[in-house]
N, C-alpha and C. Protein backbone atom coordinates (compact mmCIF):
# COMPACT_ATOMS: atom_id res chain seq x y z
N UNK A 1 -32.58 10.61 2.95
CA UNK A 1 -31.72 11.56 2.25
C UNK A 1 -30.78 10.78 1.34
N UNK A 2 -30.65 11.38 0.39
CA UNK A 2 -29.84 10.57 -1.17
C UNK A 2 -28.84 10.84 -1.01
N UNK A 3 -27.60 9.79 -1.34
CA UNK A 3 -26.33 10.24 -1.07
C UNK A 3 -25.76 11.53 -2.22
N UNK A 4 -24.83 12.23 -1.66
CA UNK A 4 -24.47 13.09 -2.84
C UNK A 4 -23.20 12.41 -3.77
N UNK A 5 -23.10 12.10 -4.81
CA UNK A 5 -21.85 11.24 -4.89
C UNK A 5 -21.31 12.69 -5.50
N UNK A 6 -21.59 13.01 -6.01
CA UNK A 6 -20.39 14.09 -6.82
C UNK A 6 -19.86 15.27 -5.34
N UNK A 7 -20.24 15.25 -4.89
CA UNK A 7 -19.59 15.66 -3.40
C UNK A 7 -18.78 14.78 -2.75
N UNK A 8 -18.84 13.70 -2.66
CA UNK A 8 -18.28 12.69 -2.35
C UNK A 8 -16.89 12.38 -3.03
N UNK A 9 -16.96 12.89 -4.51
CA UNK A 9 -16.06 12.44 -5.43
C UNK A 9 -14.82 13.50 -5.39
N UNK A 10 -15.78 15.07 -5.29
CA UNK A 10 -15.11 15.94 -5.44
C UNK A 10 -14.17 16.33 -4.07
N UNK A 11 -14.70 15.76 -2.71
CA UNK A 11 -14.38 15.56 -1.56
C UNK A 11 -13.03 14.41 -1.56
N UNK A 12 -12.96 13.38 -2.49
CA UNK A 12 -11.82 12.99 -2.50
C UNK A 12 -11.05 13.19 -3.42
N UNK A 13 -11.61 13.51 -4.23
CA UNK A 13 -10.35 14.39 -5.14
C UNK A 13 -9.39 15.11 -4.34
N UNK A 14 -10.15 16.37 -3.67
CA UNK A 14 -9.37 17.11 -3.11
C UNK A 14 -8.36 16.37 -1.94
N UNK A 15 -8.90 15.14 -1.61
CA UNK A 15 -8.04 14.37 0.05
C UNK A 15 -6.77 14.28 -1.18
N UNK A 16 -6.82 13.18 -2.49
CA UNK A 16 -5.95 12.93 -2.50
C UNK A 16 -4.74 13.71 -3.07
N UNK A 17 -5.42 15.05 -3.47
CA UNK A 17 -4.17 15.76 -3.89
C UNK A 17 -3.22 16.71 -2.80
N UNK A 18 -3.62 16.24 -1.84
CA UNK A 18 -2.99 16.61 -0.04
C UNK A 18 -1.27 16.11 -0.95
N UNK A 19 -0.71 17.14 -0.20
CA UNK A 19 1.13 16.71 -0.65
C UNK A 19 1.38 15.71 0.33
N UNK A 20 0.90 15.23 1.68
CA UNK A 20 1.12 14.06 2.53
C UNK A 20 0.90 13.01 2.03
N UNK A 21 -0.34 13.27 1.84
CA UNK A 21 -1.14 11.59 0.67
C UNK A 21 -0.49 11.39 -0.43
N UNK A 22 -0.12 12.15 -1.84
CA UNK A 22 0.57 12.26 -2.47
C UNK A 22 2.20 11.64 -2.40
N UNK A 23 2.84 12.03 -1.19
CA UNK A 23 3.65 11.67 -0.91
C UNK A 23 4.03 9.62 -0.21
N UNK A 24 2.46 9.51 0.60
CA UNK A 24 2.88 8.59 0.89
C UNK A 24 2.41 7.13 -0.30
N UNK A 25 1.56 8.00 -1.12
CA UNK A 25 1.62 6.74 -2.17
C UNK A 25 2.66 6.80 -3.08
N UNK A 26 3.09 7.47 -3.18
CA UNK A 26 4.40 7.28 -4.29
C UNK A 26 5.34 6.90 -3.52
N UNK A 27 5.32 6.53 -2.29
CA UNK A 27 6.75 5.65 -1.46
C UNK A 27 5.97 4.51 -1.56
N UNK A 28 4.50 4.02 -1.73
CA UNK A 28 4.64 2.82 -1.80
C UNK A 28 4.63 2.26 -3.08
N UNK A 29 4.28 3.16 -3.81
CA UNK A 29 4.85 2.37 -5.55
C UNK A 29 6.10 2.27 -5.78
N UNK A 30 7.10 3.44 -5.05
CA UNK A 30 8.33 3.24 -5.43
C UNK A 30 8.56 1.91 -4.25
N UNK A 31 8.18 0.80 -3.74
CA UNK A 31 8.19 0.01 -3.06
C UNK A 31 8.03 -1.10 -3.97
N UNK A 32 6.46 -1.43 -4.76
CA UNK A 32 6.26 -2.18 -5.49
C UNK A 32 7.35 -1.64 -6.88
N UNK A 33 7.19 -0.80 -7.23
CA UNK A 33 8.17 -0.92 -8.31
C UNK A 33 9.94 -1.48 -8.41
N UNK A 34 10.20 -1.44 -7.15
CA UNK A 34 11.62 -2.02 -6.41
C UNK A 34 11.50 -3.81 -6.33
N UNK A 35 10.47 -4.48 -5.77
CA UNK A 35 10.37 -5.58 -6.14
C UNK A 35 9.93 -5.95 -7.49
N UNK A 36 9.52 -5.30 -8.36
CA UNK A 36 9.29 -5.68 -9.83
C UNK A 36 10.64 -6.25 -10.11
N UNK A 37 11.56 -4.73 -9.89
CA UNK A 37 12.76 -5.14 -10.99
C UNK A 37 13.64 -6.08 -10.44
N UNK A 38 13.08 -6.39 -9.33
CA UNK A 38 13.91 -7.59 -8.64
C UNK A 38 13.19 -8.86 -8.65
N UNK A 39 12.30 -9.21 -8.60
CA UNK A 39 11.70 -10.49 -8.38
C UNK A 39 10.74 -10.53 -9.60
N UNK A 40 10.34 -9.77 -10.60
CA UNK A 40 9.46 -9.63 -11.94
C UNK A 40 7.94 -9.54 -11.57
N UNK A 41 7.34 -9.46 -12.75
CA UNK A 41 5.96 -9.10 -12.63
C UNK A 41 5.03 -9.98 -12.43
N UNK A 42 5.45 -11.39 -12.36
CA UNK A 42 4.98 -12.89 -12.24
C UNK A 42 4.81 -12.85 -11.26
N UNK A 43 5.72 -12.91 -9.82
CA UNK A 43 5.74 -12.61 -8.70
C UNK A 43 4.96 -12.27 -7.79
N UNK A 44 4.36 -10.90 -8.45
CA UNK A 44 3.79 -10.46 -7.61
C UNK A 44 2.45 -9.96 -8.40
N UNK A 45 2.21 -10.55 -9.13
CA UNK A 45 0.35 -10.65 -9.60
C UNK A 45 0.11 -11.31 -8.54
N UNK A 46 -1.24 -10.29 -8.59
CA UNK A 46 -2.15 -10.78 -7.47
C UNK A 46 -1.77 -10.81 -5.63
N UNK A 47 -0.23 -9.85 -5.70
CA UNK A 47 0.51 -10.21 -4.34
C UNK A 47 0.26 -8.43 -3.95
N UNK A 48 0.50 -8.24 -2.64
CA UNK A 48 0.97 -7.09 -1.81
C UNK A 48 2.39 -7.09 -1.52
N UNK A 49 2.65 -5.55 -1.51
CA UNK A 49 3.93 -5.48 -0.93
C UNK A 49 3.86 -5.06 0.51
N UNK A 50 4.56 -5.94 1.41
CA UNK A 50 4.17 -5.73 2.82
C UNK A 50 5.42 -4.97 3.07
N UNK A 51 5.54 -3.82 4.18
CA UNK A 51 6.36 -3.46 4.82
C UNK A 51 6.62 -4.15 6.13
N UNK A 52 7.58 -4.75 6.35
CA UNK A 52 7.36 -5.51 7.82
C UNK A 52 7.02 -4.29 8.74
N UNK A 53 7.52 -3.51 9.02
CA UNK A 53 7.63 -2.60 10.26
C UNK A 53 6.74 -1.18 9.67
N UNK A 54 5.99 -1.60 9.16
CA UNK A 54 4.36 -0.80 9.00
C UNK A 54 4.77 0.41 8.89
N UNK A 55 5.46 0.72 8.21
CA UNK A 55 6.11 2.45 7.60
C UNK A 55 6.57 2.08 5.87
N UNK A 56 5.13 2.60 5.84
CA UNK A 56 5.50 2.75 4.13
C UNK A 56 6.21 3.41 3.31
N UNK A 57 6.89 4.50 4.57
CA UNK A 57 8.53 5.15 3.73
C UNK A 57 9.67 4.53 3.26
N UNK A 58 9.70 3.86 4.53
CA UNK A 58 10.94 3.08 4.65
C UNK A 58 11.15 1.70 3.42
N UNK A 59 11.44 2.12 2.14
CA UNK A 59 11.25 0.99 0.87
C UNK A 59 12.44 0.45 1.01
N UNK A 60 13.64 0.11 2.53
CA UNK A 60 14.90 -0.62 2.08
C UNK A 60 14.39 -2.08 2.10
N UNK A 61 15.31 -2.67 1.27
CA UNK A 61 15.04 -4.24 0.66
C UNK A 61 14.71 -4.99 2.31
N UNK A 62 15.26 -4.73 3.15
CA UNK A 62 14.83 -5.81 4.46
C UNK A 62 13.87 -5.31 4.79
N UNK A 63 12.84 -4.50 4.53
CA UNK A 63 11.63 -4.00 5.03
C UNK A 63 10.60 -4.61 4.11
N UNK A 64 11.02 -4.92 2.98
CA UNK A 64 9.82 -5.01 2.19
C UNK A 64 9.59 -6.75 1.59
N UNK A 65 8.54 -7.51 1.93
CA UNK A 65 8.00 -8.85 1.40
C UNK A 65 6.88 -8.95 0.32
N UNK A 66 7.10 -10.42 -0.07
CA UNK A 66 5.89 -10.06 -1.17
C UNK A 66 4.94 -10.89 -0.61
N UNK A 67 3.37 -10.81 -0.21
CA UNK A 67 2.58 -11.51 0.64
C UNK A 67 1.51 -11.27 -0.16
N UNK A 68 0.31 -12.55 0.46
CA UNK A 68 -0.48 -12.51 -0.25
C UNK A 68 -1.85 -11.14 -0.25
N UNK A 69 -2.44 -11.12 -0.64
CA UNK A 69 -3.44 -9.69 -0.34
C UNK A 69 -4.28 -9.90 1.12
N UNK A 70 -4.87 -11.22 1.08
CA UNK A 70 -5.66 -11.41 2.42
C UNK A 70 -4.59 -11.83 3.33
N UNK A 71 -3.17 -12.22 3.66
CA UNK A 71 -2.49 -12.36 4.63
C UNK A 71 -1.71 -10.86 5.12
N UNK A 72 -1.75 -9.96 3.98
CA UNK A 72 -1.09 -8.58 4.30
C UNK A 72 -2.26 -7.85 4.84
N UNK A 73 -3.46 -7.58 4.70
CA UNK A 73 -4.62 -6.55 4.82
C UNK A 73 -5.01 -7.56 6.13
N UNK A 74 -4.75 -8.17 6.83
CA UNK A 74 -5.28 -9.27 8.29
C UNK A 74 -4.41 -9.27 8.87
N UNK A 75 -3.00 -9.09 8.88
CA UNK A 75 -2.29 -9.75 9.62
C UNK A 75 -2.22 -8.45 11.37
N UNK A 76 -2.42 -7.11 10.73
CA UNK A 76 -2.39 -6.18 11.37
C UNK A 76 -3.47 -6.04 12.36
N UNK A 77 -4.80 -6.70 11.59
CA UNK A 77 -6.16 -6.37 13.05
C UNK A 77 -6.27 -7.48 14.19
N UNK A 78 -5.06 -6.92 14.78
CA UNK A 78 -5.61 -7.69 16.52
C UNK A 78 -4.76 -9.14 16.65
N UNK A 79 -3.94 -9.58 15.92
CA UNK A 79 -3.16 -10.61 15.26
C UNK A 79 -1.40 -9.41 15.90
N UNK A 80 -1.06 -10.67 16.29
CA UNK A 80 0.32 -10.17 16.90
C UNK A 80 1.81 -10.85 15.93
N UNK A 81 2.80 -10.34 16.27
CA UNK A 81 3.63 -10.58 15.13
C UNK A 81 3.70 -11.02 13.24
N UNK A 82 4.99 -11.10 13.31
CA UNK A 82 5.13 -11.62 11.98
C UNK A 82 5.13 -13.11 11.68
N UNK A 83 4.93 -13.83 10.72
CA UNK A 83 4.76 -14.62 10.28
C UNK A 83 5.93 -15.52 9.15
């Protein structure tokens, strides 16, 4: 059986216009956009913005680091503390 992609597509369309989802990506841009104007755009090419305490609401300045992409997307599976 062939995948359906336009079901697929139209299936996430609809996830991401959920007001939850919606909501929680624009707390994390307003996250990355908070370290822009503080640390510049040099910075953080090619970087993640990590939340230490894994709540991507919470954008106050002691919550948020600039890490690399494979040390932020690993550090969480099965790997204990911070670093």
């Amino acid at each position: 059986m062939a995948r359906d992609y336009k079901r697929e597509w139209q299936l996430r369309k609809a996830y991401d216009a959920k007001p939850s989802v919606r909501a929680k990506r624009n707390a994390r841009m307003r996250a990355r956009r908070s370290l822009l104007s503080k640390h510049g755009e040099a910075a953080l090419k090619g970087k993640d913005v990590d939340h230490k305490n894994r709540n991507s609401t919470d954008n106050s300045p002691s919550n948020l680091r600039i890490r690399s992409q494979k040390s932020n997307r690993g550090w969480r599976k099965g790997k204990s503390g911070y670093k």
